[in-house]
C-alpha atoms as a PDB file:
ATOM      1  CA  UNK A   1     -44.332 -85.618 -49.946  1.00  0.00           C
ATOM      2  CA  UNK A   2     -43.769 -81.750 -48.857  1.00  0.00           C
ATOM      3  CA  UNK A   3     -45.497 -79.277 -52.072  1.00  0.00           C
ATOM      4  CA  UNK A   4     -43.324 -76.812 -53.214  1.00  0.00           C
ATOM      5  CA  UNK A   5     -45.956 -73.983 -51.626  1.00  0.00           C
ATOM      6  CA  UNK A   6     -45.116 -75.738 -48.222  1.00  0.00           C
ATOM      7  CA  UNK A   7     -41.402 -76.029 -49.142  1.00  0.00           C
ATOM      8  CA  UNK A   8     -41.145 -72.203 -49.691  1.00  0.00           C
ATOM      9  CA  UNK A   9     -43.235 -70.848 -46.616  1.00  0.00           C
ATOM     10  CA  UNK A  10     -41.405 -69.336 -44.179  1.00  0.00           C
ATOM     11  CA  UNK A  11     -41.293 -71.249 -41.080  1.00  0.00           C
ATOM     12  CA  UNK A  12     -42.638 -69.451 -37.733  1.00  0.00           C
ATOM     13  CA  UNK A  13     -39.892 -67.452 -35.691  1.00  0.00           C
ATOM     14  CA  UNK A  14     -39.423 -69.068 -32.163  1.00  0.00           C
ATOM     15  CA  UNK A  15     -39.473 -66.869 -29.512  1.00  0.00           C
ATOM     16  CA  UNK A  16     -36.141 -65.577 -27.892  1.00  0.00           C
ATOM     17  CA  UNK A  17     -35.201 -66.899 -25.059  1.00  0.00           C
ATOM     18  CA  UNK A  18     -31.927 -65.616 -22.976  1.00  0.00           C
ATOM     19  CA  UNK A  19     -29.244 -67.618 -22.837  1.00  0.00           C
ATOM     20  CA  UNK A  20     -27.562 -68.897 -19.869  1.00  0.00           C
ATOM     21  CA  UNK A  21     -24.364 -67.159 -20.596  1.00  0.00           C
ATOM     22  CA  UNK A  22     -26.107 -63.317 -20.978  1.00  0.00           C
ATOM     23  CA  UNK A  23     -28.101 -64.555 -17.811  1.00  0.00           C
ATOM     24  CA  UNK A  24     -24.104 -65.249 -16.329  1.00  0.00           C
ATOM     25  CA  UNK A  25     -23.724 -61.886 -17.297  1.00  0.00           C
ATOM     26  CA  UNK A  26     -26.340 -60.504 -15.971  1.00  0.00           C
ATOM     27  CA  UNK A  27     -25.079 -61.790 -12.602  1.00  0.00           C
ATOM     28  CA  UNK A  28     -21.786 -60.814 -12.840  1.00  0.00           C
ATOM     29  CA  UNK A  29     -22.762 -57.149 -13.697  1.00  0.00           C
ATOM     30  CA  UNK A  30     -25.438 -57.077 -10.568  1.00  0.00           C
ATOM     31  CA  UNK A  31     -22.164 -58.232  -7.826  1.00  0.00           C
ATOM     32  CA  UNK A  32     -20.060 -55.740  -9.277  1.00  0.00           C
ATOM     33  CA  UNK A  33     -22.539 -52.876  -8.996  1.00  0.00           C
ATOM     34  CA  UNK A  34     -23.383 -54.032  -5.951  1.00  0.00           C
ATOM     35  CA  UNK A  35     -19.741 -54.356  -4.860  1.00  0.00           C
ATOM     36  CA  UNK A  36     -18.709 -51.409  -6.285  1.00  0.00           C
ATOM     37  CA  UNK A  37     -20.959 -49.049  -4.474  1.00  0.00           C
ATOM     38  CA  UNK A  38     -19.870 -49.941  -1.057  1.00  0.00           C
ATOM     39  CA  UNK A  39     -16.457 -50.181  -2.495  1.00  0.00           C
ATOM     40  CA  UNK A  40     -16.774 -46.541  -3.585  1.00  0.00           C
ATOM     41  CA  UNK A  41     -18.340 -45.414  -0.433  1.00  0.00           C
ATOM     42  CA  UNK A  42     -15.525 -46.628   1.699  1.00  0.00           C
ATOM     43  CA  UNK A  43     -12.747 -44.778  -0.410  1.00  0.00           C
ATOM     44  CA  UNK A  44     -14.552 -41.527   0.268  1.00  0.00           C
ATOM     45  CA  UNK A  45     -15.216 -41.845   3.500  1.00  0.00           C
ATOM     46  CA  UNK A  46     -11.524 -42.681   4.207  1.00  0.00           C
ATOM     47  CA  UNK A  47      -9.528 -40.868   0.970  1.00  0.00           C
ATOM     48  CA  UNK A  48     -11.759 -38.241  -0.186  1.00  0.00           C
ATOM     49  CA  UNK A  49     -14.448 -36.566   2.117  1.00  0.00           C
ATOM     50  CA  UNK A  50     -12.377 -36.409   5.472  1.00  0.00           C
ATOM     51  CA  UNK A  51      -9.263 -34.327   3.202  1.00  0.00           C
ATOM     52  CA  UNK A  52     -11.687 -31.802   1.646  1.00  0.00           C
ATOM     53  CA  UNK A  53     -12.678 -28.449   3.682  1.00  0.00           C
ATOM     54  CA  UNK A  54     -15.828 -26.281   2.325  1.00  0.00           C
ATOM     55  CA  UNK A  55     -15.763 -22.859   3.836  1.00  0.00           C
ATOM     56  CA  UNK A  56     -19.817 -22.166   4.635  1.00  0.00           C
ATOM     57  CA  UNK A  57     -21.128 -18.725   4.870  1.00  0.00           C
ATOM     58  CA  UNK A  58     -24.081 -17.330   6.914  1.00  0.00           C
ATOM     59  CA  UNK A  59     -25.531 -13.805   7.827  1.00  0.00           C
ATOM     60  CA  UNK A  60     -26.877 -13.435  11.340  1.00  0.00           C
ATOM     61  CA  UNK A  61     -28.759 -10.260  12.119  1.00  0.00           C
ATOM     62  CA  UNK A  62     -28.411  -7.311   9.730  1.00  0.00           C
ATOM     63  CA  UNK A  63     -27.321  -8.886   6.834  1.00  0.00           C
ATOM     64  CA  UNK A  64     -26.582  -5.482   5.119  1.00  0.00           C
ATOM     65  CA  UNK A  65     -25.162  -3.993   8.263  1.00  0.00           C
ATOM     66  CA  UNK A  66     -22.635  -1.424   7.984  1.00  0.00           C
ATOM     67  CA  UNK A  67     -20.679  -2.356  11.314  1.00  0.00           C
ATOM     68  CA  UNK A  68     -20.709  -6.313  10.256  1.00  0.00           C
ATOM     69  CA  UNK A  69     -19.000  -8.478  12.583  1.00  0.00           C
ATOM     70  CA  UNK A  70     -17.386 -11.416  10.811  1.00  0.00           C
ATOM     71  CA  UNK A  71     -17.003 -14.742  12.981  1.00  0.00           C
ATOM     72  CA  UNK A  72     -15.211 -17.983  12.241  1.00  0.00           C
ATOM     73  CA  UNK A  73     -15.386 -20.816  13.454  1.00  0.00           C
ATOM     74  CA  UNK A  74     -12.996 -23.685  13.928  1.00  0.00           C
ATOM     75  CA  UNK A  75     -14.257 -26.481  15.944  1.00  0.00           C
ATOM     76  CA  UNK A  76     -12.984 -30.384  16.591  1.00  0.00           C
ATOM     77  CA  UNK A  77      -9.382 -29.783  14.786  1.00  0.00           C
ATOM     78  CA  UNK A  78      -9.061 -33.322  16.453  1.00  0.00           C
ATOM     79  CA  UNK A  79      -5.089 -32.881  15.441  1.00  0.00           C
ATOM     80  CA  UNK A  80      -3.053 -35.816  14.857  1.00  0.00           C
ATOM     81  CA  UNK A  81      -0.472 -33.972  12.000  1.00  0.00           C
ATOM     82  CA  UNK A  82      -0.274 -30.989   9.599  1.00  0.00           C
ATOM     83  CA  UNK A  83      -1.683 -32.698   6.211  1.00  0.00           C
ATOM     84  CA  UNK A  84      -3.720 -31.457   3.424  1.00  0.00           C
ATOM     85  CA  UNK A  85      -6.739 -31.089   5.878  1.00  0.00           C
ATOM     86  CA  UNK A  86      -4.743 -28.332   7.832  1.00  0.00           C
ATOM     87  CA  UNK A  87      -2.908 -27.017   4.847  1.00  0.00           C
ATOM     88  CA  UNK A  88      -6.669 -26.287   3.433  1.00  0.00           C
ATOM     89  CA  UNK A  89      -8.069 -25.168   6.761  1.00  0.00           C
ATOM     90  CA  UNK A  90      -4.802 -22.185   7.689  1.00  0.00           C
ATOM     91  CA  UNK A  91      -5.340 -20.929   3.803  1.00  0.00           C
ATOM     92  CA  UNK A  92      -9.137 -20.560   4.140  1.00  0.00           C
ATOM     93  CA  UNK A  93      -8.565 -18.947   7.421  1.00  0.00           C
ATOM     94  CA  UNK A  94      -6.626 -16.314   5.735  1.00  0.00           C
ATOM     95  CA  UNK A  95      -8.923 -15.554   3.058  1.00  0.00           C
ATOM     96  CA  UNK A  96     -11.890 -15.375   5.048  1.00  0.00           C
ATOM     97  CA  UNK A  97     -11.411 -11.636   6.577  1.00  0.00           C
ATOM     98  CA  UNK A  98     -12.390 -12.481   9.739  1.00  0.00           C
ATOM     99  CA  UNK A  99     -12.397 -10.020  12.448  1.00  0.00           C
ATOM    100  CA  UNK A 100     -12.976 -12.958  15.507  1.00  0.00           C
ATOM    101  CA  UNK A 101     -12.014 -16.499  15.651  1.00  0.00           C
ATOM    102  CA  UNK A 102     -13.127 -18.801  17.843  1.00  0.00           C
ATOM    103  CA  UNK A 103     -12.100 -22.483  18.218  1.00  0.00           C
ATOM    104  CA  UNK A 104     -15.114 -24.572  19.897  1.00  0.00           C
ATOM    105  CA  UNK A 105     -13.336 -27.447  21.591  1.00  0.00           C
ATOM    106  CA  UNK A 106     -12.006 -30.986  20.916  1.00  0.00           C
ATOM    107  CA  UNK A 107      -8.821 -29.463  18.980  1.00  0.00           C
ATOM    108  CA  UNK A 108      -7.037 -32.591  20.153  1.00  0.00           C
ATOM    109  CA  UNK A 109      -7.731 -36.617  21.620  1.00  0.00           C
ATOM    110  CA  UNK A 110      -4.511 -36.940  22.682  1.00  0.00           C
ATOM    111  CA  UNK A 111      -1.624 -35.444  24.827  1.00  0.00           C
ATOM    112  CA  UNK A 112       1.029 -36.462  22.279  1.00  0.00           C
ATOM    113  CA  UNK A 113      -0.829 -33.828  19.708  1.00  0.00           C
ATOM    114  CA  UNK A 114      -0.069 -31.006  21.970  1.00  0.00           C
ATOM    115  CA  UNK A 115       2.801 -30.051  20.277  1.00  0.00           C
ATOM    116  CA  UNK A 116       1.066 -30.721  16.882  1.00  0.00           C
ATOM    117  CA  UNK A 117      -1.396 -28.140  17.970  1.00  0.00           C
ATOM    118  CA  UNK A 118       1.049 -25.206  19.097  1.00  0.00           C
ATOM    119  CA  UNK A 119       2.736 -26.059  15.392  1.00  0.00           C
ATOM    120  CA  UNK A 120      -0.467 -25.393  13.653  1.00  0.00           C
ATOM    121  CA  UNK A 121      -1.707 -22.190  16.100  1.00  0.00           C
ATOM    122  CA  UNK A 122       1.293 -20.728  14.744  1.00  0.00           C
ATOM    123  CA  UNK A 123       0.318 -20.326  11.239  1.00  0.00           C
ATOM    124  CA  UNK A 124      -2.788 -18.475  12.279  1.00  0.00           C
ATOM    125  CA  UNK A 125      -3.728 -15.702  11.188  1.00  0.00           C
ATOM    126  CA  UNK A 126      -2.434 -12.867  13.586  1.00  0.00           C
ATOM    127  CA  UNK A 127      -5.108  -9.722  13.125  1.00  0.00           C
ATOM    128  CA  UNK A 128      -7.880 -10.755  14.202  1.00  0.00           C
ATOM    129  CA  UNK A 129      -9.134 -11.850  18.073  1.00  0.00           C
ATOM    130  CA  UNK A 130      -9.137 -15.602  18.643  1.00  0.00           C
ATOM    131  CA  UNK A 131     -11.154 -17.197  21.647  1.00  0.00           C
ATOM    132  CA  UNK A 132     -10.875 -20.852  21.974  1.00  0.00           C
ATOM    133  CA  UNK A 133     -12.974 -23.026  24.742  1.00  0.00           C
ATOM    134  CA  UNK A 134     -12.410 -26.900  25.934  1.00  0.00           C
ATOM    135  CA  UNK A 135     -14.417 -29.680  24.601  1.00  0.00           C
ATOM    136  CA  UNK A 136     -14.455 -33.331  26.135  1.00  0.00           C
ATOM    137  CA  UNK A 137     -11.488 -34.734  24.327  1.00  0.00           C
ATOM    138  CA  UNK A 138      -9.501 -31.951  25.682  1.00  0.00           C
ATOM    139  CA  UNK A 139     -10.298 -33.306  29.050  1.00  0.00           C
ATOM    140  CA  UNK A 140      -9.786 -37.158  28.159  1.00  0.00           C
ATOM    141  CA  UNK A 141      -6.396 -36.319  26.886  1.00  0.00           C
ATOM    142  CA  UNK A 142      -5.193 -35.929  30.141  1.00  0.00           C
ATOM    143  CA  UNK A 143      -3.690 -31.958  29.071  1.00  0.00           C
ATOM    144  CA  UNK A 144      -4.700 -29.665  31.916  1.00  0.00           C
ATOM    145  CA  UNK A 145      -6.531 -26.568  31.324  1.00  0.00           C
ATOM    146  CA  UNK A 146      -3.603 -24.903  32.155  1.00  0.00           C
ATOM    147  CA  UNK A 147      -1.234 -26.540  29.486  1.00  0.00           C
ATOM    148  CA  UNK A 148      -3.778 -25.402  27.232  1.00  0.00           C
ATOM    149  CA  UNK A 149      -4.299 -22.026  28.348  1.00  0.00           C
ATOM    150  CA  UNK A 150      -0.397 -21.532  28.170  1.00  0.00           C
ATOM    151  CA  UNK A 151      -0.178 -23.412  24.514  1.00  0.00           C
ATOM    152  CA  UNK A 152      -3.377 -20.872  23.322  1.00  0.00           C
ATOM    153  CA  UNK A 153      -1.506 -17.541  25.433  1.00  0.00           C
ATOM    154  CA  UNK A 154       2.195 -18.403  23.133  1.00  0.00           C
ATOM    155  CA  UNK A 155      -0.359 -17.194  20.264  1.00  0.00           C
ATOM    156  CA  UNK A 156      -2.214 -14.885  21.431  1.00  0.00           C
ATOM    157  CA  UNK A 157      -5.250 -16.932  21.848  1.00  0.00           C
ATOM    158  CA  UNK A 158      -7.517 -16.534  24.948  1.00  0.00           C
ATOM    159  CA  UNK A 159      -9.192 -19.389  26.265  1.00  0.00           C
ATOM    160  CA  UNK A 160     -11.769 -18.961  28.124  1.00  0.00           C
ATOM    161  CA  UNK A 161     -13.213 -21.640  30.782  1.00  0.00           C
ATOM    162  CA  UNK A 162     -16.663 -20.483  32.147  1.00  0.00           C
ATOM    163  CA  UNK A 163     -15.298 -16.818  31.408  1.00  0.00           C
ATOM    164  CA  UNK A 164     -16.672 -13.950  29.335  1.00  0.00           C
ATOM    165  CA  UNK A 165     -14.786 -11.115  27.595  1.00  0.00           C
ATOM    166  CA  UNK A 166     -15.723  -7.858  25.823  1.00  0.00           C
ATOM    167  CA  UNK A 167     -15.153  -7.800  22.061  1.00  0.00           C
ATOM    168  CA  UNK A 168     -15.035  -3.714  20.535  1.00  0.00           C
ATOM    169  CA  UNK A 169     -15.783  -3.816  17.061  1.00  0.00           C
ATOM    170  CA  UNK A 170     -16.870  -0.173  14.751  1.00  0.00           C
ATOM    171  CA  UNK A 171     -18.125   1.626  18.417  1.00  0.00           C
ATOM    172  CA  UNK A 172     -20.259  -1.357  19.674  1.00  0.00           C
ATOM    173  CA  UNK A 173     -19.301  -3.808  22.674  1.00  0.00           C
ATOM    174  CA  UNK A 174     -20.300  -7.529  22.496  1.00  0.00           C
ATOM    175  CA  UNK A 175     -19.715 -10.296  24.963  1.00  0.00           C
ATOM    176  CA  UNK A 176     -18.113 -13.328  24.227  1.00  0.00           C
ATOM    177  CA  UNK A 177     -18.850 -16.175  26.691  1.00  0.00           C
ATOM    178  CA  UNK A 178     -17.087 -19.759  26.483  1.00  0.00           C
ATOM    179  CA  UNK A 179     -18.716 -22.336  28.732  1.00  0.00           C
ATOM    180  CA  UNK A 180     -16.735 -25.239  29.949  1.00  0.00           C
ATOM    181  CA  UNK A 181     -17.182 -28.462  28.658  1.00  0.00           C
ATOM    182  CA  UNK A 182     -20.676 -30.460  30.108  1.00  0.00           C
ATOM    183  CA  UNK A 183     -19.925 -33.561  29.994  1.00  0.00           C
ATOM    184  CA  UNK A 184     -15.904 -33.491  31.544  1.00  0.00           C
ATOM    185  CA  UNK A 185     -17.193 -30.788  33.806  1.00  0.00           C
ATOM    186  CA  UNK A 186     -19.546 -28.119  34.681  1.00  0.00           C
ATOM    187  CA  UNK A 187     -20.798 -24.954  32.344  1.00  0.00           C
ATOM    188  CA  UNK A 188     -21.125 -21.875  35.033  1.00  0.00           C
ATOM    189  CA  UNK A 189     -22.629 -19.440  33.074  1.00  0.00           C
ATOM    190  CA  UNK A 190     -23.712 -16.854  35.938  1.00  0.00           C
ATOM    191  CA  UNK A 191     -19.980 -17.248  37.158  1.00  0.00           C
ATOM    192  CA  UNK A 192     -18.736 -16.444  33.497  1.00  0.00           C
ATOM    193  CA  UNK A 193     -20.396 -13.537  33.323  1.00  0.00           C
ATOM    194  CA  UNK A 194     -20.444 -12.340  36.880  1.00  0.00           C
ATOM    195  CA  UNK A 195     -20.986  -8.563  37.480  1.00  0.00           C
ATOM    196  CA  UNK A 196     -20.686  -7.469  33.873  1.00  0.00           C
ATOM    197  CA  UNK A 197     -22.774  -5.425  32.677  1.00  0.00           C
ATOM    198  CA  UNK A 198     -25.783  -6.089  30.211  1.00  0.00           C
ATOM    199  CA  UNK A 199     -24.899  -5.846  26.281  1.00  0.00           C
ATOM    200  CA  UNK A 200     -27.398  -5.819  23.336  1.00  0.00           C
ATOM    201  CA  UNK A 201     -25.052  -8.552  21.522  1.00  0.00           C
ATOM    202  CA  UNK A 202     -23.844 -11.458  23.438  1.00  0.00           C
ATOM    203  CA  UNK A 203     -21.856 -14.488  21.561  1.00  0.00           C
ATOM    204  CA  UNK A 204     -22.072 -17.917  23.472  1.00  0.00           C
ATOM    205  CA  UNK A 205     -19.658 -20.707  22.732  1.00  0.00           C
ATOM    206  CA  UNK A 206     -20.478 -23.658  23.858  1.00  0.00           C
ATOM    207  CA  UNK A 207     -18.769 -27.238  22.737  1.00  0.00           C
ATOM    208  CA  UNK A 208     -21.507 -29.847  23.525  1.00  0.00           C
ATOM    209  CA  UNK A 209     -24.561 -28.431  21.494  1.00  0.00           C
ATOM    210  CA  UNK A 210     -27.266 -29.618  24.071  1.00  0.00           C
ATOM    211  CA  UNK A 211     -26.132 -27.201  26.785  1.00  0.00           C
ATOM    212  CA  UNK A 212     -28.338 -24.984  24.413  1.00  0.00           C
ATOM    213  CA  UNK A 213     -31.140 -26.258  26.455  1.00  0.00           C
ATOM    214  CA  UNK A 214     -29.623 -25.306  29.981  1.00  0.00           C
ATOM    215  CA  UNK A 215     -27.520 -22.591  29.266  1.00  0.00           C
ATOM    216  CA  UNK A 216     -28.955 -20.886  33.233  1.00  0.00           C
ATOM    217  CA  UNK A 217     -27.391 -17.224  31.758  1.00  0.00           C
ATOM    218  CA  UNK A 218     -28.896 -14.786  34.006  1.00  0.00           C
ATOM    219  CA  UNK A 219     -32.069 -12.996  32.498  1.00  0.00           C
ATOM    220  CA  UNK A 220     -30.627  -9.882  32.046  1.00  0.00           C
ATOM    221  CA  UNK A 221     -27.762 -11.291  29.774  1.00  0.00           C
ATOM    222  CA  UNK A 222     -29.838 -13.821  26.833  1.00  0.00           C
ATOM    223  CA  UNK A 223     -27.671 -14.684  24.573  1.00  0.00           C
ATOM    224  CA  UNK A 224     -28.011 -13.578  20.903  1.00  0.00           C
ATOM    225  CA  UNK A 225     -27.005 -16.818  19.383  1.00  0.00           C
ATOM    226  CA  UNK A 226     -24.675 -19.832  20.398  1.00  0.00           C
ATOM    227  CA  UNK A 227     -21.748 -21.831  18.781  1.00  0.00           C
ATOM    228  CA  UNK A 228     -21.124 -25.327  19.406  1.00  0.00           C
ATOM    229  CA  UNK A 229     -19.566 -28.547  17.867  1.00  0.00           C
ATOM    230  CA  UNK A 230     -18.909 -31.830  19.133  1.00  0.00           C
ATOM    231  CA  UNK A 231     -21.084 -33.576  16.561  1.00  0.00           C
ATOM    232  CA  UNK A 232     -19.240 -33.508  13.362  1.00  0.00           C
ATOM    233  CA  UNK A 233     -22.238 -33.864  11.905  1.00  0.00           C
ATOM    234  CA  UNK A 234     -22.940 -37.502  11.993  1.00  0.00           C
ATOM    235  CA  UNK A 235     -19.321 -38.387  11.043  1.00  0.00           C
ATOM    236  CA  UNK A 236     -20.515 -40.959   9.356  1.00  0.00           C
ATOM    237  CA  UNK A 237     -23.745 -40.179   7.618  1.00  0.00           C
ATOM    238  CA  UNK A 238     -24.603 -41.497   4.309  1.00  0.00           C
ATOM    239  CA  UNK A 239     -26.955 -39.126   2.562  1.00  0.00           C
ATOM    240  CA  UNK A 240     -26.802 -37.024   5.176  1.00  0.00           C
ATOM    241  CA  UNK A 241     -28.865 -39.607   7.939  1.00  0.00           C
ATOM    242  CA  UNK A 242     -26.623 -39.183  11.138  1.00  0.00           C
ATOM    243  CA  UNK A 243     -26.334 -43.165  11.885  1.00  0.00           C
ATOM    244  CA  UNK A 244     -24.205 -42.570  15.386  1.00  0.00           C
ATOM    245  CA  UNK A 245     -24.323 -39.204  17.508  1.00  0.00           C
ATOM    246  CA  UNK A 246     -22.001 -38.745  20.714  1.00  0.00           C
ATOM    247  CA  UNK A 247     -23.485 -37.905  24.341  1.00  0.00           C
ATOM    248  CA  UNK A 248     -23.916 -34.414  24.340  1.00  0.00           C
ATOM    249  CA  UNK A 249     -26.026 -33.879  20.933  1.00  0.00           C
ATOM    250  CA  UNK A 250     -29.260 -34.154  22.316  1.00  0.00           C
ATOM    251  CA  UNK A 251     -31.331 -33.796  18.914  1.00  0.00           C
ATOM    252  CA  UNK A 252     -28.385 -31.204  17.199  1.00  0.00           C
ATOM    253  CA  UNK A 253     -26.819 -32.957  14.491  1.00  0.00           C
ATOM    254  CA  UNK A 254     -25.657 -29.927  11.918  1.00  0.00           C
ATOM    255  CA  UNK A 255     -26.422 -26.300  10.724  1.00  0.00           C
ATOM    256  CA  UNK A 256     -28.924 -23.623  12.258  1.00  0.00           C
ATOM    257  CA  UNK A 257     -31.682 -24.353  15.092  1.00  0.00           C
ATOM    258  CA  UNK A 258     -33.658 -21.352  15.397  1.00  0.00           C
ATOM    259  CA  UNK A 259     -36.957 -22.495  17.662  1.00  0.00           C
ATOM    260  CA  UNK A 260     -38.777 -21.178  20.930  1.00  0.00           C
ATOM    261  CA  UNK A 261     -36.843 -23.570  22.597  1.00  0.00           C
ATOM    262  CA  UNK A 262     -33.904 -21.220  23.181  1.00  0.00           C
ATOM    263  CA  UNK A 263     -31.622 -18.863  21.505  1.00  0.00           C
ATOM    264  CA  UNK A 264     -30.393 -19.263  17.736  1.00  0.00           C
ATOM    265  CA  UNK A 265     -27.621 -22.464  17.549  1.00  0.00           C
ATOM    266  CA  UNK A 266     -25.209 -23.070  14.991  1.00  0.00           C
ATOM    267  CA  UNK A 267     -23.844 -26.106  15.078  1.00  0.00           C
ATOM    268  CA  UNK A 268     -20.446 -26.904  13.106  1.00  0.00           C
ATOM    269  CA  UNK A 269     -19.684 -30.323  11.558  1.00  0.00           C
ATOM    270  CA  UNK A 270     -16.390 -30.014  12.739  1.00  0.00           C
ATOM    271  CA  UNK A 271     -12.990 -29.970  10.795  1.00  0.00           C
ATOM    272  CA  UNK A 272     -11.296 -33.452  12.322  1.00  0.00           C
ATOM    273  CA  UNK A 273     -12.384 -36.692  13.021  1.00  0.00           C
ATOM    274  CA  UNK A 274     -12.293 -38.973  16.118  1.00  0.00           C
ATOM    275  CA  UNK A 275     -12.643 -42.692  16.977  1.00  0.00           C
ATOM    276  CA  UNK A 276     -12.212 -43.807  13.498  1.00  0.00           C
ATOM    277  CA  UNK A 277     -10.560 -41.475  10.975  1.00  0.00           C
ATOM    278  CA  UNK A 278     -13.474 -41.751   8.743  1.00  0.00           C
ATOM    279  CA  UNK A 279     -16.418 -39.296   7.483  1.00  0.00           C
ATOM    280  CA  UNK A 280     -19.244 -40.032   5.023  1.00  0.00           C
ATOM    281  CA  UNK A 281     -21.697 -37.463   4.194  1.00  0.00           C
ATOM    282  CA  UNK A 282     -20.596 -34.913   6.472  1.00  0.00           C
ATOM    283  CA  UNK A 283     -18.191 -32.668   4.894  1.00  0.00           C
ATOM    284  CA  UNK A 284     -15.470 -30.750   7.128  1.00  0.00           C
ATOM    285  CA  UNK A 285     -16.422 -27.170   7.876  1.00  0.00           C
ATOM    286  CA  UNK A 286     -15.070 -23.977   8.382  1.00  0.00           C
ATOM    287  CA  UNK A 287     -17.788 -21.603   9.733  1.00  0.00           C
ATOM    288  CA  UNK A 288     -18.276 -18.055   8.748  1.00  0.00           C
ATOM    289  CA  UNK A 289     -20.900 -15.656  10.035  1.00  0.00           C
ATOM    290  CA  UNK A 290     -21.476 -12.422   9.229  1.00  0.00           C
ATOM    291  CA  UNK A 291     -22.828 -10.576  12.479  1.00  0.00           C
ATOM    292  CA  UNK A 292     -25.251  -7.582  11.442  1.00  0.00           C
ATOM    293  CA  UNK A 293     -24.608  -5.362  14.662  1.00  0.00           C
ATOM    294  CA  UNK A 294     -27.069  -2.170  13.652  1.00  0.00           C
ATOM    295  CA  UNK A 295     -29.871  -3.866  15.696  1.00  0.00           C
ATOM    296  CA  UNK A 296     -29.492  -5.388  19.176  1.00  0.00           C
ATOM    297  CA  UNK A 297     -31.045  -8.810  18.574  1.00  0.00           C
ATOM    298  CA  UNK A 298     -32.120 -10.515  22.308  1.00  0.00           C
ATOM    299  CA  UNK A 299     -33.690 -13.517  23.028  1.00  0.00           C
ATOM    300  CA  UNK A 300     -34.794 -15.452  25.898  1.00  0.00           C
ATOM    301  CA  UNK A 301     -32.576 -16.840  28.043  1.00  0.00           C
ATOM    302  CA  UNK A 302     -32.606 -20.911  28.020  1.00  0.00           C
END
């Protein structure tokens, strides 16, 4: 027989053990995280990121310069219809000020966008100087030089194929030279510039950014920094880890290289996208540079 002390102890608490529903739950809430994620991922690389321009600002030279050059740049418009993208891109070109434009290649993949493309020109802005160059799409659309340089002229744009120009700006000169494409054809920088005469400020656009590395400008004309594109930074590049680069990169992926290996590169992520109308962790840009002029800033010729 149980005694009363016995009866009226407490008996020992067991220890908790999980039960296989909250363990079911447990699961369930792990494969929709993990679904979710990737789920999320894909809507901004196809809704969000590819639709939203950021306007990025840099000073080159004399950033408190009194005779500033502003530059910006539009590179890869890849144009397949006037959307958000564009709406975005022609209002942030009017707001920026700039005093030269220059578009650095691969503004369309296809020849049906031509007419796309002359739509869009059109709402540039008309002040300032554009420049535009070729890039490799250009050439794989099967549009001729020509048709482009005849689209750019209704516009006023100049486009320059292994040609160089001089810019005036506030008393000083600076030469603007657009290469041709390097991988659809052949960069001629000595023929570009020809028998001009050496500047203290020389602009280089460039599409492919690896012609950095054999630009072959003529000693007496270095260039003071280069433009290119082509990469669009990655495209697809989840926390900013490039996971596929085009030919023509070499080891540019985005933003400034400033080494002994050649003159100062910027290199745009582009606006547009190509292939696969996708982009992950590489924004659309619009590049502007504010170009300190009071010093003449040379470097070394690559």
């Amino acid at each position: 027989m149980t005694s009363p002390r016995a009866a009226s102890e407490p008996r020992p608490a067991l220890p908790h053990r999980p039960s296989f529903l909250s363990r079911r739950t447990l699961l369930r809430r792990a494969c929709l995280v993990a679904g979710t994620v990737p789920l999320a991922a894909a809507i901004d690389g196809v809704a969000i990121t590819p639709r939203r321009l950021v306007t990025s600002t840099h000073s080159f030279g004399q950033a408190a310069s009194t005779d500033r050059l502003r530059i910006v740049q539009v590179s890869d418009l890849h144009v397949h219809g006037i959307g958000t993208l564009e709406r975005q891109l022609l209002k942030q070109l009017h707001e920026a000020q700039a005093d030269l434009i220059v578009i650095t290649g691969d503004s369309i993949d296809q020849a049906e966008s031509l007419p796309l493309l002359d739509r869009l020109l059109g709402d540039f802005p008309r002040s300032p100087r554009v420049l535009a160059i070729l890039g490799n799409w250009e050439y794989r659309s099967g549009v001729t030089p020509g048709q482009f340089a005849r689209t750019y002229a209704r516009h006023g744009i100049e486009l320059l194929v292994n040609q160089s120009i001089e810019v005036e700006h506030q008393g000083r000169t600076i030469r603007v030279t657009g290469l041709d494409d390097i991988l659809y054809s052949r960069p001629a920088a000595a023929t570009a510039i020809g028998a001009g005469r050496p500047l203290d400020h020389h602009l280089v656009l460039a599409h492919c950014p690896i012609s950095r590395d054999t630009l072959g400008l003529p000693p007496e004309h270095p260039a003071s920094f280069v433009l290119s594109g082509h990469t669009h930074g990655g495209q697809v590049a989840p926390f900013g880890v490039a996971t596929i680069l085009p030919p023509g990169c070499g080891r540019y992926v985005a933003g400034w290289y400033r080494d002994a290996d050649g003159p100062p590169l910027y290199v745009s992520r582009g606006i547009g996208t190509s292939l696969l109308p996708i982009r992950l962790g590489a924004t659309p840009e619009l590049v502007r540079i504010d170009w300190g002029l009071e010093d003449p800033l040379q470097f070394s010729a690559a």
